[in-house]
Protein backbone atom coordinates (compact mmCIF):
# COMPACT_ATOMS: atom_id res chain seq x y z
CA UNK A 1 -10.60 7.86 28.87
CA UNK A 2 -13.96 6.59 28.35
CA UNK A 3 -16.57 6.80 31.70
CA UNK A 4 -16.54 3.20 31.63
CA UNK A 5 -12.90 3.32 33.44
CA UNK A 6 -13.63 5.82 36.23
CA UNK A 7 -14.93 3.17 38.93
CA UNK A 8 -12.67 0.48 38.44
CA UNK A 9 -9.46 -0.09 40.09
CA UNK A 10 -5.91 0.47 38.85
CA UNK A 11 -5.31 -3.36 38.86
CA UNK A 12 -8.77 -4.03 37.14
CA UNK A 13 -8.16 -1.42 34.54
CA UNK A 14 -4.76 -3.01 33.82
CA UNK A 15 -5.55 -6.19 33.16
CA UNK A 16 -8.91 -5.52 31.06
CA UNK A 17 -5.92 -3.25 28.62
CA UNK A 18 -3.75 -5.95 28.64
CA UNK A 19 -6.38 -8.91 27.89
CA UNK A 20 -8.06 -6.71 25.43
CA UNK A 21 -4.39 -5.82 23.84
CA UNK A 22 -4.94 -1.82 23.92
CA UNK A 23 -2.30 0.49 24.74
CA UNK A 24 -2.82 2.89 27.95
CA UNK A 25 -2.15 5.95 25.19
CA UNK A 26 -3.25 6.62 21.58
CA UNK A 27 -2.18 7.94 18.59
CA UNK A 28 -1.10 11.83 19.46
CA UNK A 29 0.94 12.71 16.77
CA UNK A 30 1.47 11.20 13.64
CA UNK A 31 4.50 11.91 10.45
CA UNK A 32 3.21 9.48 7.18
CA UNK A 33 6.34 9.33 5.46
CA UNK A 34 4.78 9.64 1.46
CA UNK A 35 1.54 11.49 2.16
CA UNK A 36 0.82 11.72 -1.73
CA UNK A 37 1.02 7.86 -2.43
CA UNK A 38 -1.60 5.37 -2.37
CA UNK A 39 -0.94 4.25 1.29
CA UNK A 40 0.36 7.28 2.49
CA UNK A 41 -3.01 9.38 1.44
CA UNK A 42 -5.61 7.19 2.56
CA UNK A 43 -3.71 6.92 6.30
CA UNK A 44 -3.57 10.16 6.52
CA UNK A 45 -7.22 10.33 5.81
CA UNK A 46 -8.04 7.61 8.60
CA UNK A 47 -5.97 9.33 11.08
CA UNK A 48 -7.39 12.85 10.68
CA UNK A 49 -10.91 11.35 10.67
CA UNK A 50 -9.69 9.66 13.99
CA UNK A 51 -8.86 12.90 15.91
CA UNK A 52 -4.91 12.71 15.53
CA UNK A 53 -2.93 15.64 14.76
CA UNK A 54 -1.11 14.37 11.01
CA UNK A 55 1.86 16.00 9.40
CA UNK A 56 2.35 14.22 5.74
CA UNK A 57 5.83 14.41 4.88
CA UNK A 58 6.41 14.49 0.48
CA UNK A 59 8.96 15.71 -1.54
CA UNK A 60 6.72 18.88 -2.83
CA UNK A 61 5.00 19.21 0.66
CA UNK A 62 1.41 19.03 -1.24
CA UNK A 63 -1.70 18.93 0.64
CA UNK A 64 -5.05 17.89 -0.67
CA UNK A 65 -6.28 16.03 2.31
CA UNK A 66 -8.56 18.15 4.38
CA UNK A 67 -7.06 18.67 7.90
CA UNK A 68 -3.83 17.14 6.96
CA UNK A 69 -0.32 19.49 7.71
CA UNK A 70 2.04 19.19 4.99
CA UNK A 71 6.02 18.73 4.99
CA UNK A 72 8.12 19.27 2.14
CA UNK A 73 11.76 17.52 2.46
CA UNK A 74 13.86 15.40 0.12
CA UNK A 75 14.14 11.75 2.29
CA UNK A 76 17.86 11.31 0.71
CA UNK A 77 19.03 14.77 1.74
CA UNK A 78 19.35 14.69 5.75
CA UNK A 79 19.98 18.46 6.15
CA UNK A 80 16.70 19.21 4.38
CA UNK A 81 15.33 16.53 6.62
CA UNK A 82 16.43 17.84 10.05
CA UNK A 83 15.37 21.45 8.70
CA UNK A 84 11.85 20.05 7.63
CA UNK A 85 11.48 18.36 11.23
CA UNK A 86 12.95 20.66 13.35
CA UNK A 87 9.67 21.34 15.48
CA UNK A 88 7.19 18.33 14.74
CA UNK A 89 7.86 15.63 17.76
CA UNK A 90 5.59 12.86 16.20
CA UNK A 91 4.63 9.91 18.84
CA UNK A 92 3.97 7.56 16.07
CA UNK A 93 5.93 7.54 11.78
CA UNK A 94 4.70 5.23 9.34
CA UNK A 95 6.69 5.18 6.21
CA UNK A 96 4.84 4.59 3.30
CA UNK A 97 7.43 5.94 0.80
CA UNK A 98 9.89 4.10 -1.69
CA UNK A 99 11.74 4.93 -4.78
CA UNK A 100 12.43 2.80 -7.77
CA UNK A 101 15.88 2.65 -9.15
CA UNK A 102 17.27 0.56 -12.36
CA UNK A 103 19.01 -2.31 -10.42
CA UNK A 104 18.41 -4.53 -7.03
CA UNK A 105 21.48 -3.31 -4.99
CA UNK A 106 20.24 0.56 -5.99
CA UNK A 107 17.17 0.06 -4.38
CA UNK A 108 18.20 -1.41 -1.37
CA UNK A 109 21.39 2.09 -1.22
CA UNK A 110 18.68 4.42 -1.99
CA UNK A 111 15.65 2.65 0.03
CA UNK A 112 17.77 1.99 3.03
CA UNK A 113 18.36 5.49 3.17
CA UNK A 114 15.18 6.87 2.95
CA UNK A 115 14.28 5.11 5.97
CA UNK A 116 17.70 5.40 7.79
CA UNK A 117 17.19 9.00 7.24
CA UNK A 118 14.04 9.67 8.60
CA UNK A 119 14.65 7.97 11.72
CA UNK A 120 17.46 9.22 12.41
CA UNK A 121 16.33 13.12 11.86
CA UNK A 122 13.72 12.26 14.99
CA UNK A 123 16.48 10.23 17.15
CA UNK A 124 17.24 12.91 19.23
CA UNK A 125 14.00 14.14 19.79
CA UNK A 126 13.20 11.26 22.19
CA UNK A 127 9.43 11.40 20.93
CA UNK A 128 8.88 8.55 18.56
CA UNK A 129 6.66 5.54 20.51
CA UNK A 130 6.11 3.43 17.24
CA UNK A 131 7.46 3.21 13.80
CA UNK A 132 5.36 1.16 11.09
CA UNK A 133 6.57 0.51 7.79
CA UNK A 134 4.85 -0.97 4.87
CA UNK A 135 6.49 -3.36 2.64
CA UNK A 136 4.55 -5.97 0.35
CA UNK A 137 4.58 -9.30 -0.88
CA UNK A 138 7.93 -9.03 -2.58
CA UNK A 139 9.29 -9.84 0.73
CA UNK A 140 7.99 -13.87 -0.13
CA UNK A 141 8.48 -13.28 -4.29
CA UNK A 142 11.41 -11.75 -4.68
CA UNK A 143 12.52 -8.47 -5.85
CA UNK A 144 11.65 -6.95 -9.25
CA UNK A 145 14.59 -8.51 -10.80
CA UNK A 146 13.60 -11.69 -9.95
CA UNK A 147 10.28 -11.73 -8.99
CA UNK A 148 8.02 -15.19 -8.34
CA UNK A 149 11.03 -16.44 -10.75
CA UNK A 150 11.29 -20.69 -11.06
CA UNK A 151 13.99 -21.53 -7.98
CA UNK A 152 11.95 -19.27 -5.38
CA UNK A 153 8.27 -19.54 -5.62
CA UNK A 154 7.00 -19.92 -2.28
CA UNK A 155 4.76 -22.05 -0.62
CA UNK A 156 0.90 -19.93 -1.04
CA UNK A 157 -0.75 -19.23 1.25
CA UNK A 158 2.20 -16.71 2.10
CA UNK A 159 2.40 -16.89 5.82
CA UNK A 160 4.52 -14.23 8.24
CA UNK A 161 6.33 -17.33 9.54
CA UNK A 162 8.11 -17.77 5.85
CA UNK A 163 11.82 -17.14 5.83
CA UNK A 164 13.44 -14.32 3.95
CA UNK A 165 14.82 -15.78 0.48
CA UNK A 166 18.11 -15.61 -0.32
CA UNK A 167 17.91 -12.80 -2.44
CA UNK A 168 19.14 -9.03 -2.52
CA UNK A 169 15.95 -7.00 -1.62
CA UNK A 170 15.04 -3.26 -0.70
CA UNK A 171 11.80 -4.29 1.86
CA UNK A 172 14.90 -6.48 3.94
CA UNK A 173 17.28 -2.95 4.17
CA UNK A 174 14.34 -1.20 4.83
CA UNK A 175 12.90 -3.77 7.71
CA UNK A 176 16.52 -3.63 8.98
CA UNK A 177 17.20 0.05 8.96
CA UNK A 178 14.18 0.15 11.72
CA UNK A 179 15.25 -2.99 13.49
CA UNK A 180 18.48 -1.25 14.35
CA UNK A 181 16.74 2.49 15.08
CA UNK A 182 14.55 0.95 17.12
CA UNK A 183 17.20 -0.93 19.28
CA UNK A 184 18.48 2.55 19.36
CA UNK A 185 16.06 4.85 20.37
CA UNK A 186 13.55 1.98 22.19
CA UNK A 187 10.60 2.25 20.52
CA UNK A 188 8.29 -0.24 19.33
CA UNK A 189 7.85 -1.26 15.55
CA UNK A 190 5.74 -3.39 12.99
CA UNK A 191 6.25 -4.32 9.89
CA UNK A 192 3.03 -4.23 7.25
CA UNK A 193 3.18 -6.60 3.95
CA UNK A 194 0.12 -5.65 1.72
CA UNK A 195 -0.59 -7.66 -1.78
CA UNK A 196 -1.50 -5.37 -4.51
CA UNK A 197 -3.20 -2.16 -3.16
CA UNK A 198 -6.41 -1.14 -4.54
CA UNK A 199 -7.13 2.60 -4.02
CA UNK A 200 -7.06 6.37 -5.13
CA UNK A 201 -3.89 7.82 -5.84
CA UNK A 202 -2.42 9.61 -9.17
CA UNK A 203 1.07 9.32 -10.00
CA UNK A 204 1.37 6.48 -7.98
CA UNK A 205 4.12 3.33 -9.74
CA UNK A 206 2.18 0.77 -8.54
CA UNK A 207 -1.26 1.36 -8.89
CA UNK A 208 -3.72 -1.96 -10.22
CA UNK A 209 -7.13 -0.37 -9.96
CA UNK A 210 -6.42 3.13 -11.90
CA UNK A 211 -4.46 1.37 -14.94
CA UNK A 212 -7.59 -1.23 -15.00
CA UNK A 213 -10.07 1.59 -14.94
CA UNK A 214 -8.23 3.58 -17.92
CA UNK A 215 -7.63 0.21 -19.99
CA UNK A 216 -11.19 -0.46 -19.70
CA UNK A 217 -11.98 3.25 -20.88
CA UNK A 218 -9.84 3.11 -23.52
CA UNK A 219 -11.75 -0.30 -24.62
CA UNK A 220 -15.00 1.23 -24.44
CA UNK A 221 -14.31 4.39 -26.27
CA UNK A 222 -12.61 2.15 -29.05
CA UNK A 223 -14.88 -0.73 -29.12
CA UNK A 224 -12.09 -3.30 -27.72
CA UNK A 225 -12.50 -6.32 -25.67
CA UNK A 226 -11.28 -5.74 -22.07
CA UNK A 227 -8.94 -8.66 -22.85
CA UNK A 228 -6.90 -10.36 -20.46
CA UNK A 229 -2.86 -9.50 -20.42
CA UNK A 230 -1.55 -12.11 -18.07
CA UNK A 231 -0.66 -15.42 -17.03
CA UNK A 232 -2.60 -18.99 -17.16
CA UNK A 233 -2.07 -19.65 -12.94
CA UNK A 234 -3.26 -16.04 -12.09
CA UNK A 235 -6.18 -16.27 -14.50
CA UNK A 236 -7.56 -19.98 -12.93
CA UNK A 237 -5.58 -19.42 -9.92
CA UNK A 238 -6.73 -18.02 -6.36
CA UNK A 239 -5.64 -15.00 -5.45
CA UNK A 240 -6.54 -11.77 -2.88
CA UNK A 241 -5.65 -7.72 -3.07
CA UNK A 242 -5.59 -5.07 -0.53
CA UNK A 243 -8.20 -1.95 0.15
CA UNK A 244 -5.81 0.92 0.55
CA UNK A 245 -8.92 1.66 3.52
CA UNK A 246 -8.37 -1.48 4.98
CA UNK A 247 -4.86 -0.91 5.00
CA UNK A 248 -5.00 2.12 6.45
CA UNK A 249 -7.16 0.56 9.00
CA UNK A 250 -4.48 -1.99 10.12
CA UNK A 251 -1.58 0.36 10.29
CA UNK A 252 -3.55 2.42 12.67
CA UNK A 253 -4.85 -1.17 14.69
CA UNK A 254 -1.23 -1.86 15.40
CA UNK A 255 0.33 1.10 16.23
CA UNK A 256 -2.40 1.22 19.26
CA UNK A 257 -3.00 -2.24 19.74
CA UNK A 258 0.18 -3.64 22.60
CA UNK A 259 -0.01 -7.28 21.26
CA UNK A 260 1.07 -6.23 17.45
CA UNK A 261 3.87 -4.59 18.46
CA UNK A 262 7.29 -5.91 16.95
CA UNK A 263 5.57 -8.07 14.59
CA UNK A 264 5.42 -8.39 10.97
CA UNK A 265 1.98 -9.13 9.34
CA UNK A 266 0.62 -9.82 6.40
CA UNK A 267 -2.71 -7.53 5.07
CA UNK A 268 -5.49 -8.16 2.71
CA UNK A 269 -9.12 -7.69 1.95
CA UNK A 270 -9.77 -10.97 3.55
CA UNK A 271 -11.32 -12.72 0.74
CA UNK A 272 -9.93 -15.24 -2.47
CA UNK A 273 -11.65 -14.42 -5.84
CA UNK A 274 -10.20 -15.99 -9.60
CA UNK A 275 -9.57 -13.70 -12.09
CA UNK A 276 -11.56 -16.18 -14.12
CA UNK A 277 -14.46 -14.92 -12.50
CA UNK A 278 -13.78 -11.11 -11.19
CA UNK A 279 -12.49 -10.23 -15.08
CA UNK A 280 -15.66 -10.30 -16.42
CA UNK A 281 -17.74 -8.05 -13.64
CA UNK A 282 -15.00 -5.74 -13.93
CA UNK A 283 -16.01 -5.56 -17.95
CA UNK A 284 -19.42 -5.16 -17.11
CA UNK A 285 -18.88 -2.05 -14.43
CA UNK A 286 -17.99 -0.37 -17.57
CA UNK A 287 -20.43 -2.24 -19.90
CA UNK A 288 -17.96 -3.67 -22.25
CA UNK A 289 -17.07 -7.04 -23.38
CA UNK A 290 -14.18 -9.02 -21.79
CA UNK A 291 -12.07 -11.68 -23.42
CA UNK A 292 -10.06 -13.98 -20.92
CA UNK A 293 -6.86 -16.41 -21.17
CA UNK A 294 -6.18 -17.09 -24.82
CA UNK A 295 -2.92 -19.24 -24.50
CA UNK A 296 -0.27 -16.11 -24.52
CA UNK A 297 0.14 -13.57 -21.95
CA UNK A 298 -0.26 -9.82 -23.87
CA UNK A 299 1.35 -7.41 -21.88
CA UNK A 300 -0.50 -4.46 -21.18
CA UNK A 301 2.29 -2.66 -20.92
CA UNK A 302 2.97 -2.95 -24.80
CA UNK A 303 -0.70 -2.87 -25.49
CA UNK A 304 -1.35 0.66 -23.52
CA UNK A 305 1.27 2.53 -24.65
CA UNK A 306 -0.67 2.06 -28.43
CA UNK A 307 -2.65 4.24 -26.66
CA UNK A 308 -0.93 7.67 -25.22
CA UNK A 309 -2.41 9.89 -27.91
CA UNK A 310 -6.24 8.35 -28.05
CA UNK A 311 -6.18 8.82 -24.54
CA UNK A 312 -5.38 12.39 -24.67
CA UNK A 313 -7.92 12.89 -26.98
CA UNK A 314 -10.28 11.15 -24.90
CA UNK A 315 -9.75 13.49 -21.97
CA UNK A 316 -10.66 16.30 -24.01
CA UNK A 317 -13.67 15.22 -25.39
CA UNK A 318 -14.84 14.45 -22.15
CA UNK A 319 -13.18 17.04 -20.06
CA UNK A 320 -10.90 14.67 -17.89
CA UNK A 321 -8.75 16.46 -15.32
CA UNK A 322 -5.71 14.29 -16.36
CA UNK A 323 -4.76 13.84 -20.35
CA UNK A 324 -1.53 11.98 -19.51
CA UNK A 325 -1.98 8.44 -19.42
CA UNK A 326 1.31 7.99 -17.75
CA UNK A 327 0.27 9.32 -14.73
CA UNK A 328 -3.30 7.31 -14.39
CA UNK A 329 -1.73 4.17 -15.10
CA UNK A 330 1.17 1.87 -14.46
CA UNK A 331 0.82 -1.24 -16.43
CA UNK A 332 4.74 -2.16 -15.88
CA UNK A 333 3.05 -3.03 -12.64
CA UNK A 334 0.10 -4.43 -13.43
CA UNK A 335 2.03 -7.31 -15.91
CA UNK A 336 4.03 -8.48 -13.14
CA UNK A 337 1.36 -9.27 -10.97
CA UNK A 338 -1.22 -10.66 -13.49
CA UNK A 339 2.00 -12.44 -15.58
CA UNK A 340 2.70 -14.17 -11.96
CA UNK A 341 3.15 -18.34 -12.82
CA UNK A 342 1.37 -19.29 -9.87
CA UNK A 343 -1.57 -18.25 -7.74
CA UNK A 344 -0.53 -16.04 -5.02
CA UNK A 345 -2.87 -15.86 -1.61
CA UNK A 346 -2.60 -14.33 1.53
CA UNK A 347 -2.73 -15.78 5.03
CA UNK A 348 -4.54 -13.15 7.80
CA UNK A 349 -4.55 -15.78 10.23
CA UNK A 350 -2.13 -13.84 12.35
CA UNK A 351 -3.46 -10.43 12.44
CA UNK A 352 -7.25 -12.19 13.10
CA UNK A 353 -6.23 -14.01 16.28
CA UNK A 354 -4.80 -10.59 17.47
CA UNK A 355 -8.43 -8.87 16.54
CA UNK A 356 -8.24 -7.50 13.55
CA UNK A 357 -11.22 -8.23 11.94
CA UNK A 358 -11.69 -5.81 8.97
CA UNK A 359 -13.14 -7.51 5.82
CA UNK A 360 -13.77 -5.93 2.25
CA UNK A 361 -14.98 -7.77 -0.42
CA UNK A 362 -12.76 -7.18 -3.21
CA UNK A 363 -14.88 -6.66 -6.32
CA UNK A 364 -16.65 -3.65 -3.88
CA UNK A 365 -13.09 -2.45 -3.70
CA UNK A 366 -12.78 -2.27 -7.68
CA UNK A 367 -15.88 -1.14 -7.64
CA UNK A 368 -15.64 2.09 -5.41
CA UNK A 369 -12.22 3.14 -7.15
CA UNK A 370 -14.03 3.33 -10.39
CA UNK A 371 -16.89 5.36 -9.17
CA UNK A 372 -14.22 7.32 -7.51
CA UNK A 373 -12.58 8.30 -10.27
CA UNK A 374 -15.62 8.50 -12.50
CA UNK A 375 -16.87 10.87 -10.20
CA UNK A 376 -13.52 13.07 -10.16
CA UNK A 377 -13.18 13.01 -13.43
CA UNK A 378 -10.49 10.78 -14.06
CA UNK A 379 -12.44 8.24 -16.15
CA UNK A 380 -15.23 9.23 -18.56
């Protein structure tokens, strides 16, 4: 505890930890639940550079995060589970993980049970202090099989205080499934609802920035226009994104922060932008032209998978580490949030009055991912 401490008095010290909602103990041990995905990779980054011992638990038990210990274990198989865990008595789990299925009601059997699993493979150990899990704004648009459809489009700015719709969907099992383990084993819990996640990740299903960055290669290697795929109301339309950093940064804030414990919140950069606007400077990071709404939405989807074998030949001419488009991008993603029929937006409000303060300006974040990946030789 910091010198600053040592000559007050117990009482004093209390109330200064209480007024300044801080928790008496840190972060000792953590388990990220999907190490290898977009959230799960740059947590585990903030943690390590934060001094806390991190296990990342993944199907394949990879580990290319300096610092970082690995656990391989399938989240739907609890024997390989308990096996995995046997001796790691993590203080704090934040499950970052999910798995898409074909229908609503499999997602919510399978999604449940990744969570359901998890938790209970640590019950017994009696070590867990806080459980975050990270959702997203489907929990306000509906799942994928009826997402921001016309009968439930929500009021925008999405706000925490919004009611669940009344709708089958995988983020409610999964909120539920550590409601009830943490009425079980008493430890505290919050929920984190990011909009789409900017960041660096390969092989990730919902990744915005890396299927951007390889469209826009593809454009400038061909001589396209960088044309816009989506809707009308997200092209004029407000709308904000989250920094997998600053994400990362707010899972960490309320797991040690006493006041953001069993809450749900809502994360994002912090600033609006218009497509309208942030289109064209994305063009120009990659000095092409850009062509904006035309009247039709053209999914990229259709338009990228044109694409699969000037892409591998693009990799080898520039001596990219990954020829497979499939695994840079994920423009089944990418349509649904840019085909959206309204403007979606993002209130903080709630994790501001609380003291999270964080801000990224959202181009920067575009901005950084490209140079990322530019730099490891993702992009040419």
């Amino acid at each position: 505890m910091s010198l600053l401490y040592t000559w007050l008095s117990p009482k004093a010290m209390v109330w200064i930890l209480h007024h300044c909602g801080k928790q008496l103990s840190m972060i000792e041990t953590a388990l990220v639940v999907g190490a290898t995905g977009i959230v799960g990779s740059n947590l585990a980054t903030e943690l390590i550079a934060n001094g806390c011992t991190t296990y990342g638990l993944s199907r394949a038990g990879r580990n290319s995060i300096h610092g970082l210990q690995p656990v391989a274990a399938d989240l739907l198989n609890p024997e390989s589970l308990a096996q995995a865990l046997a001796d790691i008595y993590p203080t704090h789990v934040f499950i970052t993980s999910w798995m898409r299925n074909d229908t609503e009601a499999e997602n919510i059997r399978v999604n449940g049970a990744m969570v359901r699993n998890v938790l209970h493979a640590l019950s017994s150990k009696g070590s867990v202090q806080h459980v975050a899990l990270v959702t997203g704004l489907k929990h306000y648009l509906g799942p994928f099989d009826a997402y921001a459809s016309e009968g439930t489009l929500p009021e925008t700015p999405l706000s925490e205080t919004q009611p669940r719709l009344d709708l089958e969907n995988f983020y409610y099992a999964q909120e539920d499934e550590v409601y009830a383990a943490a009425a079980r084993d008493n430890f505290t819990w919050s929920i984190h609802r990011p909009h789409t996640i900017i960041g660096m990740a390969i092989g990730n299903l919902m990744n915005m920035g890396s299927t951007l960055a390889v469209y826009a290669a593809i454009c400038k290697e061909e001589g396209l226009p960088f044309r816009w795929p989506g809707s009308e109301a997200q092209w004029k339309g407000l709308s904000d994104v989250t920094d997998a950093r600053v994400l990362a940064k707010h899972l960490m804030w309320a797991a040690t922060t006493q006041a953001a414990h069993n809450e749900a919140f809502n994360v994002v950069n912090g600033d609006y932008f218009r497509w309208s606007s942030l289109w064209f400077k994305l063009a120009n990071w990659f000095e092409i032209d850009a062509i904006g709404w035309e009247g039709s939405i053209v999914p990229l989807e259709i338009e990228m998978a044109k694409y699969n074998a000037v892409w591998s030949g693009i990799a080898s001419r520039h001596n990219l580490t990954e020829s497979n488009l499939n695994k840079l991008a994920s423009a089944w993603h990418t349509d649904l949030d840019l085909g959206r029929p309204i403007e979606v937006m993002t209130d903080m409000s709630k994790s501001r009055k609380l003291g999270f303060l964080t801000y990224q300006k959202t181009e920067d974040s575009f901005y950084h991912l490209f140079a990322q990946m530019r730099e490891d030789r993702f992009i040419p």
